[in-house]
C-alpha atoms as a PDB file:
ATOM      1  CA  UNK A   1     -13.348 -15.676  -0.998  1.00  0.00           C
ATOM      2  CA  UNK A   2     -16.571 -15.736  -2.900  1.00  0.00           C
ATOM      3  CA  UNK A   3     -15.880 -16.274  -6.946  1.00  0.00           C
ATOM      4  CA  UNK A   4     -16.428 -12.528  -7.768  1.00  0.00           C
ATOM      5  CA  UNK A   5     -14.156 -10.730  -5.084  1.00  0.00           C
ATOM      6  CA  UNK A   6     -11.613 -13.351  -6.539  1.00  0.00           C
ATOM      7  CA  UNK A   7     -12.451 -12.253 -10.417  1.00  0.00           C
ATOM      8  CA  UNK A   8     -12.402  -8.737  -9.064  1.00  0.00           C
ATOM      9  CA  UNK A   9      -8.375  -9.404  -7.145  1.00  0.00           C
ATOM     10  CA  UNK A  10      -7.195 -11.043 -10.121  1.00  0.00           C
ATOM     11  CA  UNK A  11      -8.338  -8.838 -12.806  1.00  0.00           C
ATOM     12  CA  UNK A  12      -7.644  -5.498 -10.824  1.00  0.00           C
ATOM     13  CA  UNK A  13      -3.897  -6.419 -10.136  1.00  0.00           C
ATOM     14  CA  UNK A  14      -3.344  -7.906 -12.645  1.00  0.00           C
ATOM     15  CA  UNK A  15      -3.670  -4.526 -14.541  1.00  0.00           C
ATOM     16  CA  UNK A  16      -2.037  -2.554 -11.650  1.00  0.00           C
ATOM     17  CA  UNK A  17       0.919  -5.351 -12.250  1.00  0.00           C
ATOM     18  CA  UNK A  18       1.188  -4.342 -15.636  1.00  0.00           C
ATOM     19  CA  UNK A  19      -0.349  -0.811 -16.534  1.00  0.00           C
ATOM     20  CA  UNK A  20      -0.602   1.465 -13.637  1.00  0.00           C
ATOM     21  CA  UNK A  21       2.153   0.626 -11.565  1.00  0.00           C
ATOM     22  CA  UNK A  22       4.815   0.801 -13.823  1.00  0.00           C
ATOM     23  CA  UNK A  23       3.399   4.242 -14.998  1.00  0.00           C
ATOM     24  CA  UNK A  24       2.877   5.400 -11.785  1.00  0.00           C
ATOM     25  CA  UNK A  25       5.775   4.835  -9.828  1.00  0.00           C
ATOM     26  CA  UNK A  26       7.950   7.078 -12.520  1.00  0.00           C
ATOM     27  CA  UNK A  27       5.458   9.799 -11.746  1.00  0.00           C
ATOM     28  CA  UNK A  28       8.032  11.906  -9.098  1.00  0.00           C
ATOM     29  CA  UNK A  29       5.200  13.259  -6.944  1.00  0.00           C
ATOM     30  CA  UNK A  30       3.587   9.533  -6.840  1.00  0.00           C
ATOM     31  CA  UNK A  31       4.205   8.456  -3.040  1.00  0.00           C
ATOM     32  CA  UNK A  32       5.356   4.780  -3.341  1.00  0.00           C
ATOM     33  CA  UNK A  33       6.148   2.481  -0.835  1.00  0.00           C
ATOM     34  CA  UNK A  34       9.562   0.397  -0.787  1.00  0.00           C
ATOM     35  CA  UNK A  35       9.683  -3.182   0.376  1.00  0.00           C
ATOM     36  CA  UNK A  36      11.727  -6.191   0.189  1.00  0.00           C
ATOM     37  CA  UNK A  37      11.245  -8.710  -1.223  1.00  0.00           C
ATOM     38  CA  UNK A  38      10.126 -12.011   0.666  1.00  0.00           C
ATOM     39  CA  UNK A  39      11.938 -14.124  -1.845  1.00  0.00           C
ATOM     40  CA  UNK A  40      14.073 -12.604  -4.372  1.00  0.00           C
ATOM     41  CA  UNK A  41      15.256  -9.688  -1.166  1.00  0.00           C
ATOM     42  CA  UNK A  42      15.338  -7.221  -4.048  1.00  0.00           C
ATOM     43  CA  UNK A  43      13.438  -3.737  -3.682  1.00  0.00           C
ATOM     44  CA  UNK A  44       9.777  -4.001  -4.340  1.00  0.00           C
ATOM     45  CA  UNK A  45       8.251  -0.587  -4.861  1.00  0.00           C
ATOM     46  CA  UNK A  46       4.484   0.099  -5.298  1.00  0.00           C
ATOM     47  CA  UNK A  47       2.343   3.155  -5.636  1.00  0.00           C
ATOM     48  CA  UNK A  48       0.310   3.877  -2.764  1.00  0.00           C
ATOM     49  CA  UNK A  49      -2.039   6.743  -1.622  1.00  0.00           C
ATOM     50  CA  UNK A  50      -1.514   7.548   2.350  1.00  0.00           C
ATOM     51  CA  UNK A  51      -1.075  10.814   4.509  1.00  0.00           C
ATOM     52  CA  UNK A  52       1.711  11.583   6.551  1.00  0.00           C
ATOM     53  CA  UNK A  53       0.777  12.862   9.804  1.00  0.00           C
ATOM     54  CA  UNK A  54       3.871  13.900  12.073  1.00  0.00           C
ATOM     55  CA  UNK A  55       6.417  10.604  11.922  1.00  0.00           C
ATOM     56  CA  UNK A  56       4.219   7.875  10.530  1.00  0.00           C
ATOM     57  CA  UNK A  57       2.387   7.295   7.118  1.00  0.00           C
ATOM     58  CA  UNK A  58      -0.805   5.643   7.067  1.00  0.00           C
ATOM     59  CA  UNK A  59      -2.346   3.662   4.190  1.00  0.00           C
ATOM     60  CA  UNK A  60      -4.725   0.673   3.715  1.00  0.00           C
ATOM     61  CA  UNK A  61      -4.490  -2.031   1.276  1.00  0.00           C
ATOM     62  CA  UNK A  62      -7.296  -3.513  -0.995  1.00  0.00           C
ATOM     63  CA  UNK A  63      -6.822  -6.740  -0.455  1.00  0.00           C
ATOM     64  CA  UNK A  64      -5.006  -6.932   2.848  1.00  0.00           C
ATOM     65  CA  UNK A  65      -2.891 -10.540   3.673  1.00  0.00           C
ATOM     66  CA  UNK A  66      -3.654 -10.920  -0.094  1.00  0.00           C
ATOM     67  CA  UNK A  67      -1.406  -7.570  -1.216  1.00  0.00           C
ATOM     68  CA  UNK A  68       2.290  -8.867  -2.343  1.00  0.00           C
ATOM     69  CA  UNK A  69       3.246  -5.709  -0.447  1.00  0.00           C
ATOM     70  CA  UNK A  70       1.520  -6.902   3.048  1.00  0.00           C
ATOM     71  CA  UNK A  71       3.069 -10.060   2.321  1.00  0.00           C
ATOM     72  CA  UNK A  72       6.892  -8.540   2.347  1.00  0.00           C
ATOM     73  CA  UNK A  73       6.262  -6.497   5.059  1.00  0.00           C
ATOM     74  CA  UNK A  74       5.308  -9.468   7.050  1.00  0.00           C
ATOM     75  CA  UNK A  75       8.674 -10.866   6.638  1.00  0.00           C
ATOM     76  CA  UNK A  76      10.519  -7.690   6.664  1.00  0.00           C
ATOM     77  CA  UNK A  77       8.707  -4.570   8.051  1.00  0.00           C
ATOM     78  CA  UNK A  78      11.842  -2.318   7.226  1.00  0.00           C
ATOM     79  CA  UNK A  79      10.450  -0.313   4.517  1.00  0.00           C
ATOM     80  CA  UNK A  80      10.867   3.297   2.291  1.00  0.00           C
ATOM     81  CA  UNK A  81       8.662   5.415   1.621  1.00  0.00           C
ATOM     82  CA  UNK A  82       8.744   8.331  -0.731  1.00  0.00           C
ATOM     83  CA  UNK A  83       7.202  11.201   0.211  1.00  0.00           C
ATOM     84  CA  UNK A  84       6.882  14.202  -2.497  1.00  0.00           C
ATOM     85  CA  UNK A  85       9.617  13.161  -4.254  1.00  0.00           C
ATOM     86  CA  UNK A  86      11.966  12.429  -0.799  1.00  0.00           C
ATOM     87  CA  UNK A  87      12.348   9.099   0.334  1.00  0.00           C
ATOM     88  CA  UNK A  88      12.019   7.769   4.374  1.00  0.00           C
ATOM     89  CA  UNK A  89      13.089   4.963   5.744  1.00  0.00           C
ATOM     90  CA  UNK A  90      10.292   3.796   8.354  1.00  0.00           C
ATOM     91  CA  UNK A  91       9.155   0.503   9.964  1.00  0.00           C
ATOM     92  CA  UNK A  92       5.762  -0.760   8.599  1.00  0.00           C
ATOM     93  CA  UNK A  93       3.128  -2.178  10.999  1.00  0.00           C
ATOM     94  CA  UNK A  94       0.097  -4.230  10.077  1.00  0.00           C
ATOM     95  CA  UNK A  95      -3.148  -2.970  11.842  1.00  0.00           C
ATOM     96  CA  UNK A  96      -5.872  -5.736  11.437  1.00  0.00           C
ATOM     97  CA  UNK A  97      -8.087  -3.986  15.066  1.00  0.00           C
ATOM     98  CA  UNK A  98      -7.701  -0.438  13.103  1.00  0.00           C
ATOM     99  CA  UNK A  99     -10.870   0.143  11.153  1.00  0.00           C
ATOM    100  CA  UNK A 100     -10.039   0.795   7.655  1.00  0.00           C
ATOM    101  CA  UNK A 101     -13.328   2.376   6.346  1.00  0.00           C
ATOM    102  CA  UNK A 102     -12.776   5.272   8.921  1.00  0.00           C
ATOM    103  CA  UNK A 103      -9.283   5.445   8.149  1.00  0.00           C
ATOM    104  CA  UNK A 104      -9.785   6.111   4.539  1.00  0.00           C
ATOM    105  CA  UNK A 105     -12.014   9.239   5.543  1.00  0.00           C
ATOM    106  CA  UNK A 106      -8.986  10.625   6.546  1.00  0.00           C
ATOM    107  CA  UNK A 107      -6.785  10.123   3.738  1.00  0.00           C
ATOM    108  CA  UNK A 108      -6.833  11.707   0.463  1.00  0.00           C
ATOM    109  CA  UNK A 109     -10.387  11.496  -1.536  1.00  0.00           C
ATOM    110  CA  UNK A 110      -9.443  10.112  -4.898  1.00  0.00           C
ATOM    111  CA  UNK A 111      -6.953   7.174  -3.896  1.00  0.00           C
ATOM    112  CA  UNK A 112      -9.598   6.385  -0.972  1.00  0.00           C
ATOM    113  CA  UNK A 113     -12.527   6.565  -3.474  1.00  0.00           C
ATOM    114  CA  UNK A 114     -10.378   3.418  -5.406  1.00  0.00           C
ATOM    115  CA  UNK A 115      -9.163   1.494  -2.715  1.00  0.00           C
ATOM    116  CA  UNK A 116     -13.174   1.477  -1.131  1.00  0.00           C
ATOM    117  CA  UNK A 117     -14.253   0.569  -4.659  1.00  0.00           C
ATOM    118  CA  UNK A 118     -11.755  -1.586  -5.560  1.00  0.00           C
ATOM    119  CA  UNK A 119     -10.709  -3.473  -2.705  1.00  0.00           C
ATOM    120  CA  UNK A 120     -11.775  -6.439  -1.088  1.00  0.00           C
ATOM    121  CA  UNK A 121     -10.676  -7.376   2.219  1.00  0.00           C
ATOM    122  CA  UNK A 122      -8.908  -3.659   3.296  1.00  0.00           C
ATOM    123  CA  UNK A 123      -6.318  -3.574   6.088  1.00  0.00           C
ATOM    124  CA  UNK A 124      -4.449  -0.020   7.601  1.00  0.00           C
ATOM    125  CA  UNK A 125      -0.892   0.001   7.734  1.00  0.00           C
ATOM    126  CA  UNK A 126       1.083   1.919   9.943  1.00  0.00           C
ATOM    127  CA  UNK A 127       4.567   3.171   8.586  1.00  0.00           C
ATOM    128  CA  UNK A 128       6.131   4.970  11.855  1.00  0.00           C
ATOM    129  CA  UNK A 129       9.022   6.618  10.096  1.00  0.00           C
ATOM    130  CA  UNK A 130      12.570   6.983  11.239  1.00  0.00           C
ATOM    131  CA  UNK A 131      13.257  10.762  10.014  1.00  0.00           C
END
């Protein structure tokens, strides 16, 4: 990864680590996504922007394989999400062939705007949801 995408990961989560996640995941409309954790197995949650359409959620990571999130769901793909306040359980899938820049046009404007601006080396995921 060239010097500045890696200045750009590291400075960028480290403030979503400490600032804006911690805010935004209290927020009760804030659609978050639960995983476990590859190590500790304890519940790792992390505000996302996505759309549900029918029974799956879709989103797409900034920074892919890189995303502690990608990397739990990798070892566990059982996942939560919640949804306007109600939470789903669901069964996340990794879509490296989907192309993420078209996929953000179809998910909301604002969190898209971020993720294109922010985000490195994007990746869809797939949440097919069991309710």
């Amino acid at each position: 990864m060239p010097r500045y995408a890696d200045l750009k990961h590291r400075t960028v989560t480290s403030f979503q680590r400490r600032v804006g996640n911690p805010l935004l995941r209290r927020l009760p409309l804030q659609t978050v996504l639960e995983t476990t954790g590859r190590t500790s197995g304890l519940p790792r949650q992390t505000p996302v922007g996505g759309r549900r359409t029918g029974d799956t959620f879709w989103l797409v990571s900034e920074y892919g394989e890189k995303s502690q999130y990608v990397r739990n769901i990798k070892a566990n793909p059982a996942v939560r999400v919640r949804i306007r306040g109600r939470w789903h359980p669901g069964t996340a899938h990794l879509m490296p062939e989907d192309d993420p820049r078209a996929r953000l046009r179809t998910l909301p404007r604002l969190n898209s705007t971020a993720v294109r601006a922010l985000g490195t080396q994007l990746l869809t995921v797939r949440v097919e949801l069991a309710d």
